[in-house]
PDB file of N, CA and C in Angstrom:
ATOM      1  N   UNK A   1     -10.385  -0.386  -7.346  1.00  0.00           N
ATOM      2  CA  UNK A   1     -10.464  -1.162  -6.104  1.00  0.00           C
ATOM      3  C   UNK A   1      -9.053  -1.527  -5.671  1.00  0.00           C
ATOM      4  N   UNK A   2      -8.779  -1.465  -4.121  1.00  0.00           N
ATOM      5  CA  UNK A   2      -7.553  -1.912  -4.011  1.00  0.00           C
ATOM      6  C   UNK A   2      -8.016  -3.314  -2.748  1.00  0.00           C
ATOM      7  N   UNK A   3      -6.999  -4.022  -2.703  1.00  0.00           N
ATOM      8  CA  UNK A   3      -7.387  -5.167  -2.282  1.00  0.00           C
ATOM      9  C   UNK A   3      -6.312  -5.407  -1.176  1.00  0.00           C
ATOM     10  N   UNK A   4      -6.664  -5.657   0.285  1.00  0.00           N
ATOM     11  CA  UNK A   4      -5.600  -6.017   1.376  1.00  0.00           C
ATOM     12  C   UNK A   4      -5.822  -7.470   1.471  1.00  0.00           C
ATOM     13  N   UNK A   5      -4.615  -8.217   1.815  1.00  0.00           N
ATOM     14  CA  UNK A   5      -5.065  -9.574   1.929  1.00  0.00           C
ATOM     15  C   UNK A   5      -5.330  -9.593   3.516  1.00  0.00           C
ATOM     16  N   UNK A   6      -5.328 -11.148   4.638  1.00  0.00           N
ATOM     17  CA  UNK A   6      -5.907 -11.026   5.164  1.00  0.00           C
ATOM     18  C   UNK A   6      -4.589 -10.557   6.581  1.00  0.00           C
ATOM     19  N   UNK A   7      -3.287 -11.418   5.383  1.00  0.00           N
ATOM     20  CA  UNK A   7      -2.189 -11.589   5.993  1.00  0.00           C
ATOM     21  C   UNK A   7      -1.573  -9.921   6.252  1.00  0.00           C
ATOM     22  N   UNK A   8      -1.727  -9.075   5.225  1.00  0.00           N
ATOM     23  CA  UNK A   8      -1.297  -7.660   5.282  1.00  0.00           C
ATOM     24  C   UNK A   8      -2.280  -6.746   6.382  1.00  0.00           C
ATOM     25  N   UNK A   9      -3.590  -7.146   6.680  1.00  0.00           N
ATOM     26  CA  UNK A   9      -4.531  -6.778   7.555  1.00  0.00           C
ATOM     27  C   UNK A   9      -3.891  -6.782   8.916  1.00  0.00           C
ATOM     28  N   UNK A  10      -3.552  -7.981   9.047  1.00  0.00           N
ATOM     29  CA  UNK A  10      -2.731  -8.611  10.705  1.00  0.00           C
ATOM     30  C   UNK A  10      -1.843  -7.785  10.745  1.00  0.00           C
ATOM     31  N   UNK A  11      -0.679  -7.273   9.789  1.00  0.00           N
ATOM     32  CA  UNK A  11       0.464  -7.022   9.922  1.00  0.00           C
ATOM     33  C   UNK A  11       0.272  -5.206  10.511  1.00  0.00           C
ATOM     34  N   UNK A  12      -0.605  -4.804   9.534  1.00  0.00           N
ATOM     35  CA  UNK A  12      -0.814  -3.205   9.269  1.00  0.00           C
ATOM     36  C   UNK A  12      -1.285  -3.184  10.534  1.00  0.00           C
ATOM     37  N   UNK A  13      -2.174  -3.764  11.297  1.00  0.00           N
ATOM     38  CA  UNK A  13      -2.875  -3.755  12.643  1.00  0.00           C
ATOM     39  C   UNK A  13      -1.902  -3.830  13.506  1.00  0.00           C
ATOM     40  N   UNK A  14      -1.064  -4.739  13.122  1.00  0.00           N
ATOM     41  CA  UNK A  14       0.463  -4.808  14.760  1.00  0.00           C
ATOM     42  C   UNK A  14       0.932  -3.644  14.271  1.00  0.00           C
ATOM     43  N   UNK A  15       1.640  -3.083  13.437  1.00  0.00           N
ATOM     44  CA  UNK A  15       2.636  -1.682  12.944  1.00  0.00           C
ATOM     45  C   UNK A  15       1.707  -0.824  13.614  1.00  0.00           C
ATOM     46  N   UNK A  16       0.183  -0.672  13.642  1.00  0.00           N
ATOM     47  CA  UNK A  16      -0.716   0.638  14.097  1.00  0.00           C
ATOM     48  C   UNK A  16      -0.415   0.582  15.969  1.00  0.00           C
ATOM     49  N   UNK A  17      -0.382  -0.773  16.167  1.00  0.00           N
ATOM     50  CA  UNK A  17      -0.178  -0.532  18.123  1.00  0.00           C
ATOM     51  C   UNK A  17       1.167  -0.249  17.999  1.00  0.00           C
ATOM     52  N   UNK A  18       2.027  -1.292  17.329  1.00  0.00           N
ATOM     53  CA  UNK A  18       3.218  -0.579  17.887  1.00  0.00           C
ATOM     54  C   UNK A  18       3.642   0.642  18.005  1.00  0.00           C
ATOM     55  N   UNK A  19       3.202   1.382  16.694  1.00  0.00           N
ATOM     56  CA  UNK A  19       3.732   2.623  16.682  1.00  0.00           C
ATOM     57  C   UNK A  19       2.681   3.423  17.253  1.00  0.00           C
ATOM     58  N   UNK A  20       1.564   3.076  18.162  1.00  0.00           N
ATOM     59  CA  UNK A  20       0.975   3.834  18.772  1.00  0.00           C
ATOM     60  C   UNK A  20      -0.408   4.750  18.324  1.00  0.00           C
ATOM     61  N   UNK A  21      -0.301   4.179  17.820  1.00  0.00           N
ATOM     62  CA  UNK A  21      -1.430   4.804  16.591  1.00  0.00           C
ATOM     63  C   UNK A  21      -2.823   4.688  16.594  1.00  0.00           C
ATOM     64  N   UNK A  22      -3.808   5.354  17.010  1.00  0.00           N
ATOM     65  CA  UNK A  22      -5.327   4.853  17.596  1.00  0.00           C
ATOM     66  C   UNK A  22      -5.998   5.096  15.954  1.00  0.00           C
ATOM     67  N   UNK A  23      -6.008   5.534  15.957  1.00  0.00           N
ATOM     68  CA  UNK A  23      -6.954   6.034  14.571  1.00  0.00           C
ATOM     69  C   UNK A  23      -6.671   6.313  13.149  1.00  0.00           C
ATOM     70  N   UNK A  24      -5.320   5.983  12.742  1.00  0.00           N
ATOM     71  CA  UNK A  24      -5.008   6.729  11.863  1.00  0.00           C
ATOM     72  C   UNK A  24      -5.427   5.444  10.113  1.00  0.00           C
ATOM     73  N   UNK A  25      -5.124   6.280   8.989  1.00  0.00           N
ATOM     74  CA  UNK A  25      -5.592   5.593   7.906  1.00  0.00           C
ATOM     75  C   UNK A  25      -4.058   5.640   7.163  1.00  0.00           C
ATOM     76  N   UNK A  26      -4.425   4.249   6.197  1.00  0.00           N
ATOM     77  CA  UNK A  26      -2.955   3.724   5.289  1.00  0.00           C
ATOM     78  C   UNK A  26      -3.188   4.089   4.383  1.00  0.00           C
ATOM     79  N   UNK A  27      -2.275   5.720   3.471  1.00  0.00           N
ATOM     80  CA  UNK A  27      -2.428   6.161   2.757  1.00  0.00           C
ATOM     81  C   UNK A  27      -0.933   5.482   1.497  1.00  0.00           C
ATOM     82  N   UNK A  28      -1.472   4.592   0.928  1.00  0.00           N
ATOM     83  CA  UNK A  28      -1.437   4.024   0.105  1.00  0.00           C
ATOM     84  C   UNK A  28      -1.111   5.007  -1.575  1.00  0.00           C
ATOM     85  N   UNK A  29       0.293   5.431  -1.768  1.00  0.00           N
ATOM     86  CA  UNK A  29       0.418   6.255  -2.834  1.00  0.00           C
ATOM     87  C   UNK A  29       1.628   5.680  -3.789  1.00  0.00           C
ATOM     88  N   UNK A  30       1.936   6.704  -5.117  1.00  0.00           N
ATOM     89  CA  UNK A  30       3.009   6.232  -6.191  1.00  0.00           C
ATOM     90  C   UNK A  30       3.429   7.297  -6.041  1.00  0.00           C
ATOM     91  N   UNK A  31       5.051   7.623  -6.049  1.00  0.00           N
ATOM     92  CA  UNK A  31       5.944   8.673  -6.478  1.00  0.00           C
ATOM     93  C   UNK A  31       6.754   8.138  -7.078  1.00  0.00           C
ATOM     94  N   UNK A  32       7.177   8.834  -7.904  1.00  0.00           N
ATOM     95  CA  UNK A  32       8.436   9.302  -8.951  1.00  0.00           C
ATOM     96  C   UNK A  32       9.493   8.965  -8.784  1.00  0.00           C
ATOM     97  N   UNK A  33      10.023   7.698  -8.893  1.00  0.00           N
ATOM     98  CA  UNK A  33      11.657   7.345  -8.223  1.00  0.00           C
ATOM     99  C   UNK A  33      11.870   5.772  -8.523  1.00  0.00           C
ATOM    100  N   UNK A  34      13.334   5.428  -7.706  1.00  0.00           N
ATOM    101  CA  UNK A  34      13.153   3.592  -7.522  1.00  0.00           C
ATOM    102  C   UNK A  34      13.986   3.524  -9.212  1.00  0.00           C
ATOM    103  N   UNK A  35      14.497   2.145  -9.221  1.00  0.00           N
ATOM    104  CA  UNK A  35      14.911   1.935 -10.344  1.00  0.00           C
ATOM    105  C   UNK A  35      14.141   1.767 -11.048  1.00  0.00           C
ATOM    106  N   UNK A  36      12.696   1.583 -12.060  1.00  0.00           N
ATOM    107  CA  UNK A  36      12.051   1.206 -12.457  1.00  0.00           C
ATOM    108  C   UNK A  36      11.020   2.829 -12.634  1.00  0.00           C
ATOM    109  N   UNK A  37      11.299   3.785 -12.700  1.00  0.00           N
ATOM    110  CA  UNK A  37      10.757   4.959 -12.563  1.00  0.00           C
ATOM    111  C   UNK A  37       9.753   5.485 -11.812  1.00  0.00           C
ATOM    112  N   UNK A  38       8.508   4.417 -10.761  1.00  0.00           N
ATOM    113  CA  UNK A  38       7.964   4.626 -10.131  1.00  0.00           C
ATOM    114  C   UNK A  38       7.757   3.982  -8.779  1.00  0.00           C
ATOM    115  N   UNK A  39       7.515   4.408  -7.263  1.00  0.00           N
ATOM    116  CA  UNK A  39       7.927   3.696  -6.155  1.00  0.00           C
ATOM    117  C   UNK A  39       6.486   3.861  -5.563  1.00  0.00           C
ATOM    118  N   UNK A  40       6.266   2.767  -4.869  1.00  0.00           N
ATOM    119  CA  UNK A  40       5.041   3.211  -3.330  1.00  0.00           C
ATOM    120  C   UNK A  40       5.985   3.643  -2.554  1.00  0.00           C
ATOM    121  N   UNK A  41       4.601   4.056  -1.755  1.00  0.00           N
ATOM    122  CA  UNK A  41       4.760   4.263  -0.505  1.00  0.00           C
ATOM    123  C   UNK A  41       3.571   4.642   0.670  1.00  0.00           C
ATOM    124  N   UNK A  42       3.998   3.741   1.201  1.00  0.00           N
ATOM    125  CA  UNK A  42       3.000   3.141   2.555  1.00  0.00           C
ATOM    126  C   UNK A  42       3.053   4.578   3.725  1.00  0.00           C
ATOM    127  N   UNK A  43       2.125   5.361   4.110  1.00  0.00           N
ATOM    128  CA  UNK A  43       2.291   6.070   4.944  1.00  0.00           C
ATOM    129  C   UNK A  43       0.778   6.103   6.069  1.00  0.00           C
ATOM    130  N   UNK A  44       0.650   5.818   7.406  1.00  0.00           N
ATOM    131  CA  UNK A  44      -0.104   6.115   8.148  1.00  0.00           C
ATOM    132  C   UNK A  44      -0.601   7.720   8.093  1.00  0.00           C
ATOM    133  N   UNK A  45      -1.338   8.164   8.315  1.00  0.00           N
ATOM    134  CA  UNK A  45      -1.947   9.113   8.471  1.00  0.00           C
ATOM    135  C   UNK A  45      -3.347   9.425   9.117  1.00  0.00           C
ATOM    136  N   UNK A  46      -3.497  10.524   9.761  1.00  0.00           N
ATOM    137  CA  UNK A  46      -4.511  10.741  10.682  1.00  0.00           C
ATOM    138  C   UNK A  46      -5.808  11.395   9.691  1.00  0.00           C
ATOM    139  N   UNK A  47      -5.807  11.819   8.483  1.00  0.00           N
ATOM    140  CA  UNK A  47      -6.699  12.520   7.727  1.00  0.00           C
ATOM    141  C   UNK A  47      -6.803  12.136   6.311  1.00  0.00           C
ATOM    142  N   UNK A  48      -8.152  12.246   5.545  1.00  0.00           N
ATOM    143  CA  UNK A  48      -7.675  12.067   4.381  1.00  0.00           C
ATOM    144  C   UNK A  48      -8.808  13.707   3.329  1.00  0.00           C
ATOM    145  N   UNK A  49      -8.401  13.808   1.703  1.00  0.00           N
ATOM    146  CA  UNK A  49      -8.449  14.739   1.769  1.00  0.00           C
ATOM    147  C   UNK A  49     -10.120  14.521   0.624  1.00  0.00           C
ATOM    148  N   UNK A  50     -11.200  15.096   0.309  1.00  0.00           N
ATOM    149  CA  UNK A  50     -12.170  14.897  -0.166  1.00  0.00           C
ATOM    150  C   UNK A  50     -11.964  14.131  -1.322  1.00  0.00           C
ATOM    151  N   UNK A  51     -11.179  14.100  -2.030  1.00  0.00           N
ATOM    152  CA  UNK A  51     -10.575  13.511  -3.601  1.00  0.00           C
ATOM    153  C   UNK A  51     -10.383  12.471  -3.430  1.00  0.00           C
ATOM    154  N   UNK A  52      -9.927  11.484  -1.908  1.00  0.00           N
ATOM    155  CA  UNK A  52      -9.264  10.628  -2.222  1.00  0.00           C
ATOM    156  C   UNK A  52     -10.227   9.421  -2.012  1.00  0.00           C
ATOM    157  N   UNK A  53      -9.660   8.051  -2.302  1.00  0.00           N
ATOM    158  CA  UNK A  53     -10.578   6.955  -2.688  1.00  0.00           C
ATOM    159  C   UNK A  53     -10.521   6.474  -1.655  1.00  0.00           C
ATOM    160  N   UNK A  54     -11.661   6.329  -0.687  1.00  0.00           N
ATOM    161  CA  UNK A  54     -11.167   5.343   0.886  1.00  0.00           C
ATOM    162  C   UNK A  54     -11.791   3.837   0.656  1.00  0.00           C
ATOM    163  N   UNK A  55     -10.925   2.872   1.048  1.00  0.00           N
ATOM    164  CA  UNK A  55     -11.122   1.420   1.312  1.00  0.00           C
ATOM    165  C   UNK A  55     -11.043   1.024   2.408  1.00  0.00           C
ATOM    166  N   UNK A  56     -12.429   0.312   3.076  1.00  0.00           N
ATOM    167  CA  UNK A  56     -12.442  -0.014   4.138  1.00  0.00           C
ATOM    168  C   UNK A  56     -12.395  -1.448   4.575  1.00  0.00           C
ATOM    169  N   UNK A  57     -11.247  -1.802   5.492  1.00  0.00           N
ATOM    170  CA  UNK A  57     -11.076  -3.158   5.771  1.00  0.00           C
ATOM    171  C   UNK A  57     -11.075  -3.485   7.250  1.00  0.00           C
ATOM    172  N   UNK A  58     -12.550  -3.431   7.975  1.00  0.00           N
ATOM    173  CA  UNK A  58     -12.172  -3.743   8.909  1.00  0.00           C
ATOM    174  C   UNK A  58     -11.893  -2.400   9.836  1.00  0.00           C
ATOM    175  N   UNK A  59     -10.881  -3.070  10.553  1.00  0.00           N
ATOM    176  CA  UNK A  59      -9.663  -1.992  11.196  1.00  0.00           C
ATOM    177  C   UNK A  59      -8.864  -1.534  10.761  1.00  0.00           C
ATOM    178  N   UNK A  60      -8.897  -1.155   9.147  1.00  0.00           N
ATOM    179  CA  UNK A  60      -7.503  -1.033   8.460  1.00  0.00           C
ATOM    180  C   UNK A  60      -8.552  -0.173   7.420  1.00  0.00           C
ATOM    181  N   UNK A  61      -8.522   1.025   7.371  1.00  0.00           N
ATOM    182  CA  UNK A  61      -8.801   1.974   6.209  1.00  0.00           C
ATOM    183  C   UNK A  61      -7.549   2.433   5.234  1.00  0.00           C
ATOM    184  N   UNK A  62      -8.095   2.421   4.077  1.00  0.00           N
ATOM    185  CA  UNK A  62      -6.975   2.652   2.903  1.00  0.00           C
ATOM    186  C   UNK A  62      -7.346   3.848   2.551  1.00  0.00           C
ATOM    187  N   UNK A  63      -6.565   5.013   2.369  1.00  0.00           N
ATOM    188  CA  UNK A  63      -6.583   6.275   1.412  1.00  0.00           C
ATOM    189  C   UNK A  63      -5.757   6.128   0.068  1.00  0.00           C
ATOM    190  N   UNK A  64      -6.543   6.861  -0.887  1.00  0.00           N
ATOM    191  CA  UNK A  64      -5.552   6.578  -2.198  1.00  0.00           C
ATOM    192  C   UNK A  64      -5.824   8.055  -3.172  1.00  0.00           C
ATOM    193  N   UNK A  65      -4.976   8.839  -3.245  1.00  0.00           N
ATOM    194  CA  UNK A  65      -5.244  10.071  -3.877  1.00  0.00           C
ATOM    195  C   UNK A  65      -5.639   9.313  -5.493  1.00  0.00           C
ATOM    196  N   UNK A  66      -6.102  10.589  -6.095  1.00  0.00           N
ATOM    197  CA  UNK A  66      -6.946  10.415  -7.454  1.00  0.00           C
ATOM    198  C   UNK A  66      -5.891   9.571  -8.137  1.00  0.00           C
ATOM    199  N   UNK A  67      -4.441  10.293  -8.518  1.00  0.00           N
ATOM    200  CA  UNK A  67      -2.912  10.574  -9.035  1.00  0.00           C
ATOM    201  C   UNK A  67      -2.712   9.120  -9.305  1.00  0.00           C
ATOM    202  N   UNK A  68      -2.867   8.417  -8.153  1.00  0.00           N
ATOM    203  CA  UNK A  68      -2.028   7.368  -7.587  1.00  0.00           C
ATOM    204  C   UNK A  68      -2.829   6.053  -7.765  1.00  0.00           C
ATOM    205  N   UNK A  69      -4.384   6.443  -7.296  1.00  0.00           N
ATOM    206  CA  UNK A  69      -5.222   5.467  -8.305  1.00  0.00           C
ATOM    207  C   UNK A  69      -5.338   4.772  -9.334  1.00  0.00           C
ATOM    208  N   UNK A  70      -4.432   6.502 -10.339  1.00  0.00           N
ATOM    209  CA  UNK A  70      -4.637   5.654 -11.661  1.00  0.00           C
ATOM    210  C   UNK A  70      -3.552   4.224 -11.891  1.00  0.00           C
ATOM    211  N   UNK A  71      -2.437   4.299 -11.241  1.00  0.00           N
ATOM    212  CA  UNK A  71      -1.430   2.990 -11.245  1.00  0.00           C
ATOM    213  C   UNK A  71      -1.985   1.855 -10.240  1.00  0.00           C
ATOM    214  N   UNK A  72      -2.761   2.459  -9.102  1.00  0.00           N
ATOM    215  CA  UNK A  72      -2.867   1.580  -7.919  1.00  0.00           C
ATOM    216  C   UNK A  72      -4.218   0.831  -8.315  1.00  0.00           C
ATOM    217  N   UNK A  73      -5.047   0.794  -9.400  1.00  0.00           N
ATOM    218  CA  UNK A  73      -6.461   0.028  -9.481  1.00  0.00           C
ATOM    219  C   UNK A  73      -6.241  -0.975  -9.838  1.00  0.00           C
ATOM    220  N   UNK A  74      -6.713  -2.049  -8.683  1.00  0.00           N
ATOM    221  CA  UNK A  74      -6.983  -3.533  -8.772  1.00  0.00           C
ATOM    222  C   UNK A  74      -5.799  -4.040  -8.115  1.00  0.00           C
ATOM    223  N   UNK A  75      -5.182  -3.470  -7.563  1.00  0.00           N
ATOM    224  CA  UNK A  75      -3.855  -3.470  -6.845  1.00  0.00           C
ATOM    225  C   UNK A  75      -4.074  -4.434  -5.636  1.00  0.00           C
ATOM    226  N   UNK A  76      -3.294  -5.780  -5.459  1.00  0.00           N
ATOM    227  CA  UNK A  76      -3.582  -6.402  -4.096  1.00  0.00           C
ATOM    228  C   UNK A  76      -1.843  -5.834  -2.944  1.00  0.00           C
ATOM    229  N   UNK A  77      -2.570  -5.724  -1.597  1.00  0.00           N
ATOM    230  CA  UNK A  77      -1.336  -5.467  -0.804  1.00  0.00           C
ATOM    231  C   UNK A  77      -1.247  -6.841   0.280  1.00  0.00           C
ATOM    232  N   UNK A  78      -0.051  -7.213   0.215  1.00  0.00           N
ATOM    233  CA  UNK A  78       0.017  -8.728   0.912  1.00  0.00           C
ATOM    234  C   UNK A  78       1.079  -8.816   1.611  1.00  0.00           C
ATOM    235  N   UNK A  79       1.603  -9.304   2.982  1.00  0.00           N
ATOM    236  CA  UNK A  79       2.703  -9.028   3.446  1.00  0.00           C
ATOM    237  C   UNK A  79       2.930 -10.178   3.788  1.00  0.00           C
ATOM    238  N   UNK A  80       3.988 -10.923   3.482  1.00  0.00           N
ATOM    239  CA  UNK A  80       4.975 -11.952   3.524  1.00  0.00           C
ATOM    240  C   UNK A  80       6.379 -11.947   4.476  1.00  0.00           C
ATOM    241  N   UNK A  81       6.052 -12.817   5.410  1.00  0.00           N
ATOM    242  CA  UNK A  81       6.442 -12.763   6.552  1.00  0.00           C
ATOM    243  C   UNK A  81       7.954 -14.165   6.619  1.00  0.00           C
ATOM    244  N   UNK A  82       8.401 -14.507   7.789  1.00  0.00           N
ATOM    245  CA  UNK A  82       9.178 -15.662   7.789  1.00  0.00           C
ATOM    246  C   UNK A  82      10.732 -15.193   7.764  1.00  0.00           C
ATOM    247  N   UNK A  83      10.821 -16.311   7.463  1.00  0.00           N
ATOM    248  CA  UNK A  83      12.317 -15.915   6.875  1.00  0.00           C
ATOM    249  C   UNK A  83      13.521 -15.762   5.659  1.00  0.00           C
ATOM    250  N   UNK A  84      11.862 -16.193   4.743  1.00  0.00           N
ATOM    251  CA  UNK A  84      12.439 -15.618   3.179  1.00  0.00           C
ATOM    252  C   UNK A  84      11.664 -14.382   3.206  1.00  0.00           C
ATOM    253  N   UNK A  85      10.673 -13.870   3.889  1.00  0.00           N
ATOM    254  CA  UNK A  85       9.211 -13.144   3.316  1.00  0.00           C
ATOM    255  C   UNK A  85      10.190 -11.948   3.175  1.00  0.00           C
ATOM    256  N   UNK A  86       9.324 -11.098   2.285  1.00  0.00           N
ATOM    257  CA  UNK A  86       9.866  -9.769   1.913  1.00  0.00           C
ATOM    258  C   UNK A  86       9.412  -8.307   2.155  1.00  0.00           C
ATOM    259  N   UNK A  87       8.621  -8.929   3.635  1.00  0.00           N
ATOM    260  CA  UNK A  87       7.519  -7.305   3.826  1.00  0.00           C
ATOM    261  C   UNK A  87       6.021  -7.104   2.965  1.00  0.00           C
ATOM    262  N   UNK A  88       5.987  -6.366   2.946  1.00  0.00           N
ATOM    263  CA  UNK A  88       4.948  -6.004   2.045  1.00  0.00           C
ATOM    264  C   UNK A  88       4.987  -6.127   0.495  1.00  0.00           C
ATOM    265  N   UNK A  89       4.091  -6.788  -0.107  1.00  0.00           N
ATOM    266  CA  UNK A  89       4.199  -7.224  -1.284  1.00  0.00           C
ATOM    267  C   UNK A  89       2.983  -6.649  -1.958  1.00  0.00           C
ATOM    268  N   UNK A  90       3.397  -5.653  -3.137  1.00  0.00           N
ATOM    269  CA  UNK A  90       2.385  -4.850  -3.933  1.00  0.00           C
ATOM    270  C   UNK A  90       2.348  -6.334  -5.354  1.00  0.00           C
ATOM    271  N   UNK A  91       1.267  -6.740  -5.448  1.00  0.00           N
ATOM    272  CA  UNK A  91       0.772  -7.262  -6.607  1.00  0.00           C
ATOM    273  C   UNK A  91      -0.414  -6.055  -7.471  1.00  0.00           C
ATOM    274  N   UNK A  92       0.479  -5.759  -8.926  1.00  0.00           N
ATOM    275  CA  UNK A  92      -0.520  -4.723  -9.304  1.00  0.00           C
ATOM    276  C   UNK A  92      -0.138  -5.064 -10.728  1.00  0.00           C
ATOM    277  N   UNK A  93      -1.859  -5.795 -11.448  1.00  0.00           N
ATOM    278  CA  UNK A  93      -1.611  -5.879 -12.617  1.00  0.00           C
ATOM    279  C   UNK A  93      -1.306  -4.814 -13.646  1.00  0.00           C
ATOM    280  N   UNK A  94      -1.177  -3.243 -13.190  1.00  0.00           N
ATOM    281  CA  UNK A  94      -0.969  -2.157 -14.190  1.00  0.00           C
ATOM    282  C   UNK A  94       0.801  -1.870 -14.330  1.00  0.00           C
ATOM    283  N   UNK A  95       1.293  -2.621 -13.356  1.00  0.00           N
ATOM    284  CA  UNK A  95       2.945  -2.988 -13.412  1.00  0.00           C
ATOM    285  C   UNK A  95       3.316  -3.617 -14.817  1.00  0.00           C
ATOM    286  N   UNK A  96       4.028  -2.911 -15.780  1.00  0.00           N
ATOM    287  CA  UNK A  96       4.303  -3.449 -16.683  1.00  0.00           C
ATOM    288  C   UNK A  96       6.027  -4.209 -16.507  1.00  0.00           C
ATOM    289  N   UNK A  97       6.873  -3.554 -15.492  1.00  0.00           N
ATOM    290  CA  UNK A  97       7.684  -4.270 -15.151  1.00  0.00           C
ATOM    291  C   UNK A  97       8.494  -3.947 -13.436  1.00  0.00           C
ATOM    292  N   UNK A  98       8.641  -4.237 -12.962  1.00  0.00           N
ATOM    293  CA  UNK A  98       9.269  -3.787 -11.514  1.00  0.00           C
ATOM    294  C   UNK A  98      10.581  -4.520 -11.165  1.00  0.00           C
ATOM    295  N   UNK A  99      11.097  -4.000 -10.129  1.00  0.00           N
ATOM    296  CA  UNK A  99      12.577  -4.442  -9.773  1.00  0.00           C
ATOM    297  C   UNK A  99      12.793  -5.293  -9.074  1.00  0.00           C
ATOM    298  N   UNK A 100      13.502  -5.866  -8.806  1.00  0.00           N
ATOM    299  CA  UNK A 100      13.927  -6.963  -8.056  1.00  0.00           C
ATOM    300  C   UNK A 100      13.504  -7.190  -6.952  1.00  0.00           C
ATOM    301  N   UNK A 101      13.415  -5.868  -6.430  1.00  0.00           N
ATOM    302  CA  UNK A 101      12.970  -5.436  -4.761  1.00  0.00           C
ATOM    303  C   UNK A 101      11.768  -5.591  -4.503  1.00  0.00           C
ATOM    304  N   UNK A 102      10.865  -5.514  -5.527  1.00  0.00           N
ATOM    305  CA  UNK A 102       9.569  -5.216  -5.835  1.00  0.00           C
ATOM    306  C   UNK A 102       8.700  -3.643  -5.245  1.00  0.00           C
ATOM    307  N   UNK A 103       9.892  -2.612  -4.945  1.00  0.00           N
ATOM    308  CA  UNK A 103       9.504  -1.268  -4.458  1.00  0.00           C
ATOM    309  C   UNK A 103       8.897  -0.796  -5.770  1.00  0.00           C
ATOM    310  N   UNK A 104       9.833  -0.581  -6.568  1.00  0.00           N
ATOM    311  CA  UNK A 104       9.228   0.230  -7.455  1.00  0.00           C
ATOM    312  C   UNK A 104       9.017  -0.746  -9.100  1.00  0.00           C
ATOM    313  N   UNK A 105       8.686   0.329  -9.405  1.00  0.00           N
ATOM    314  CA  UNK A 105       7.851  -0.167 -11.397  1.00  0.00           C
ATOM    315  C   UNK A 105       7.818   0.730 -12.217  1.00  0.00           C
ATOM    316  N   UNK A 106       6.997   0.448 -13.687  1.00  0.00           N
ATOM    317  CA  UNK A 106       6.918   1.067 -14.578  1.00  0.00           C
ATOM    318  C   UNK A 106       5.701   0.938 -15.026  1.00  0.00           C
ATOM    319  N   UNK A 107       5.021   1.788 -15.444  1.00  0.00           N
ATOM    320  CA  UNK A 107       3.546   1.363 -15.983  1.00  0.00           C
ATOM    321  C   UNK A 107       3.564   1.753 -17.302  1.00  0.00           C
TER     322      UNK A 107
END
């Protein structure tokens, strides 16, 4: 299960008008990188592919390939705003340690 809060819902919804975007889904993945050996990454997309895990929020659909599942389960996405906030904030208890930035981790 992956979990959007209500605050990351609002946010993902303004990024979809701004950038123009009628339909597309938040494909939600892990690659290989980042100080900490593994990074997200947040990508809109118009399709998703039979394998992958869809979460539906609303106006905000999540794609999550099989791969990426296995680090991303139980995963909350929360975006923190203001003028300390830091963007998007991955809380994922399978993080055994992450960086400062909070981009990337280690599982």
């Amino acid at each position: 299960m992956i979990k959007l809060t209500e605050s990351a819902q609002n946010k993902l919804v303004q990024v979809q008008k701004d950038e123009g975007k009628t339909n597309p889904i938040l494909r939600v993945s892990v690659t290989g990188g980042g100080c900490s050996g593994l990074s997200y990454k947040l990508d809109f997309v118009d399709s998703v592919t039979e394998k992958d895990k869809i979460f539906d929020f609303g106006p905000i659909k999540v794609a999550v390939d099989p791969k990426s599942f296995l680090y991303l389960n139980g995963m909350e996405l929360d975006y923190s705003g203001g003028l300390n906030g830091k963007g998007f904030v991955f809380n994922n208890p399978n993080a055994k340690k992450s960086c400062g930035c909070g981009s990337s981790f280690s599982a």
